[in-house]
Protein backbone atom coordinates (compact mmCIF):
# COMPACT_ATOMS: atom_id res chain seq x y z
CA UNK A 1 80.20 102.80 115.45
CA UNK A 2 81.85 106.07 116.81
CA UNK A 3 80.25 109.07 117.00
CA UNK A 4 81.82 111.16 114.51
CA UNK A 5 81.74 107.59 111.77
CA UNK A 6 79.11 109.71 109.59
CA UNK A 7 80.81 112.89 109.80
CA UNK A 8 81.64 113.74 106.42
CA UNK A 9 84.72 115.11 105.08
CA UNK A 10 82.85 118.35 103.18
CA UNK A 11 81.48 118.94 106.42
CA UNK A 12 84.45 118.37 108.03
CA UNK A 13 86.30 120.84 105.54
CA UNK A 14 84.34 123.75 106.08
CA UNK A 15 85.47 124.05 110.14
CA UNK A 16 88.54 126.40 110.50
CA UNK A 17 91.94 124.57 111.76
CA UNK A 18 91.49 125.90 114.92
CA UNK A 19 88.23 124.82 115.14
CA UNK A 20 89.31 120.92 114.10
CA UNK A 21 91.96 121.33 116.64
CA UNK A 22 89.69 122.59 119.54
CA UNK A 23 87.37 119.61 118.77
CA UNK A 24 89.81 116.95 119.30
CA UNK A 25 90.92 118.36 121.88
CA UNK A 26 87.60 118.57 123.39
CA UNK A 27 87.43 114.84 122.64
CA UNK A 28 90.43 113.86 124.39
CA UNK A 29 89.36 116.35 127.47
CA UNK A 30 87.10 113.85 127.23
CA UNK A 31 89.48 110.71 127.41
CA UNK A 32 91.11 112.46 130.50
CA UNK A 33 88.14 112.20 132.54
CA UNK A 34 88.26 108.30 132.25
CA UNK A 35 92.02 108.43 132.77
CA UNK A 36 91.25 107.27 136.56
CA UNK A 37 88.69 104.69 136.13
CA UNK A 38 88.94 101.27 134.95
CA UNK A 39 86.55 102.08 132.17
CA UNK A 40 88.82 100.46 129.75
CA UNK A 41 86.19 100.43 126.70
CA UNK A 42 84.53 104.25 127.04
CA UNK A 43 87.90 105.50 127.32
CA UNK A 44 89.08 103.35 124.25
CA UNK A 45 86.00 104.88 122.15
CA UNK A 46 87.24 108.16 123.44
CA UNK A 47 90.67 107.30 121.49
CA UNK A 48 88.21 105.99 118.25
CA UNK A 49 87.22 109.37 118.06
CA UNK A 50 90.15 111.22 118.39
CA UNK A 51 91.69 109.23 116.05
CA UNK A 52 88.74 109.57 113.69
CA UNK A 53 88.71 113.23 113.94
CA UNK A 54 92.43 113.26 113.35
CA UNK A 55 92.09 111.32 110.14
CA UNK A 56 89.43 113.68 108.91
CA UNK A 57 91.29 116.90 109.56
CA UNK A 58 94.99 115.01 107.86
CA UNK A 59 92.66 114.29 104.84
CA UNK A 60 90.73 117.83 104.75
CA UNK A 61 94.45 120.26 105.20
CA UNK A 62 95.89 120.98 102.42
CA UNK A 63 99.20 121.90 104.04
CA UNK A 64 101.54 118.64 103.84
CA UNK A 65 103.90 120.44 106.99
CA UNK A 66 100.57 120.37 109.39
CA UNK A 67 99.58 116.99 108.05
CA UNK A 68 102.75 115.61 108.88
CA UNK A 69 103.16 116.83 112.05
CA UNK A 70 99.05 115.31 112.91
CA UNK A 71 99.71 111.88 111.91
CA UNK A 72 102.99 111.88 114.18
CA UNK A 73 100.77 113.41 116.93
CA UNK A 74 98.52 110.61 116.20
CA UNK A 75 100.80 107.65 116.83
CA UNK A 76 101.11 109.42 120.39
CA UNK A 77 97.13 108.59 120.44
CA UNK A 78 97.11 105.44 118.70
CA UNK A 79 100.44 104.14 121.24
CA UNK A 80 97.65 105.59 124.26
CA UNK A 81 94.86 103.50 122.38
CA UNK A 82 96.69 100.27 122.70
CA UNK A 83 97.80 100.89 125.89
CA UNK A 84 96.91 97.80 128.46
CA UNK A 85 96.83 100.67 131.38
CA UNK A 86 96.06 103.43 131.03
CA UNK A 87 98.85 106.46 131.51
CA UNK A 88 97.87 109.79 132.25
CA UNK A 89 101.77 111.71 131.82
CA UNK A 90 101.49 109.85 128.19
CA UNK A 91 97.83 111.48 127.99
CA UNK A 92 98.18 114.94 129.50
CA UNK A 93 101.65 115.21 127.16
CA UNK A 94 99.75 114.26 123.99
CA UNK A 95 96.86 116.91 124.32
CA UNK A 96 99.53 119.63 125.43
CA UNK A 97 101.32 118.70 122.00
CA UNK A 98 97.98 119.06 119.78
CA UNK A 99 97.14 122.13 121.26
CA UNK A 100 100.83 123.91 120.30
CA UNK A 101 99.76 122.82 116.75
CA UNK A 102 98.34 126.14 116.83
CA UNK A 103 98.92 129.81 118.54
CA UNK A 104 94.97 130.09 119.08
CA UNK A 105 94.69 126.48 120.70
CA UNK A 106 97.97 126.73 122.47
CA UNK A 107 96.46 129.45 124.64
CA UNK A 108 93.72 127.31 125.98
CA UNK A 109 96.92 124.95 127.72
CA UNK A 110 96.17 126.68 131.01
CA UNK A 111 92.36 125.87 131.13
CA UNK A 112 92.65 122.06 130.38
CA UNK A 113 96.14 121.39 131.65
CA UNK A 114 96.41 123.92 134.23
């Protein structure tokens, strides 16, 4: 079970879309640590939570244009989930897309991506 598996949707919800952004991104920051190890399985339960967090926020936006544009940014993930090797330039271009969702988490590019 993933971290975020009891996370509800209400609570989910109430979090501003920036703030659902910032937290996946913080969970693939996450990923991108284990991007050089052979760590195979934390850095696949990285992805489960990304992806989980990604479902929530599709199911808790009410705007079908943002929604749409998540769940193609989440094939990016899911294509880095099933990945046999892991590939960083596949990685680093799918957190730079998730942050340009947004104006407010497009400004934090710099400080993760440098």
């Amino acid at each position: 079970m993933t971290q975020h598996a009891t996370l509800s949707l209400e609570r989910w919800a109430r979090f501003s879309h920036e703030h659902q952004l910032m937290m996946i991104a913080n969970e693939m920051n996450r990923a991108t640590r284990l991007m050089a190890t052979d760590d195979r399985p934390s850095r696949n339960l990285a992805y489960e939570r990304v992806l989980r967090l990604a479902d929530l926020t599709v199911e808790a936006n009410p705007k079908r244009a943002f929604r749409r544009e998540l769940l193609r940014w989440r094939d990016l993930v899911g294509a880095l989930y099933l990945a046999a090797t892991p590939d960083s330039q596949a990685h680093h271009a799918a957190l730079r897309s998730l942050l340009q969702l947004s104006p407010a988490t497009a400004v934090q590019i710099p400080y993760l991506l440098g």
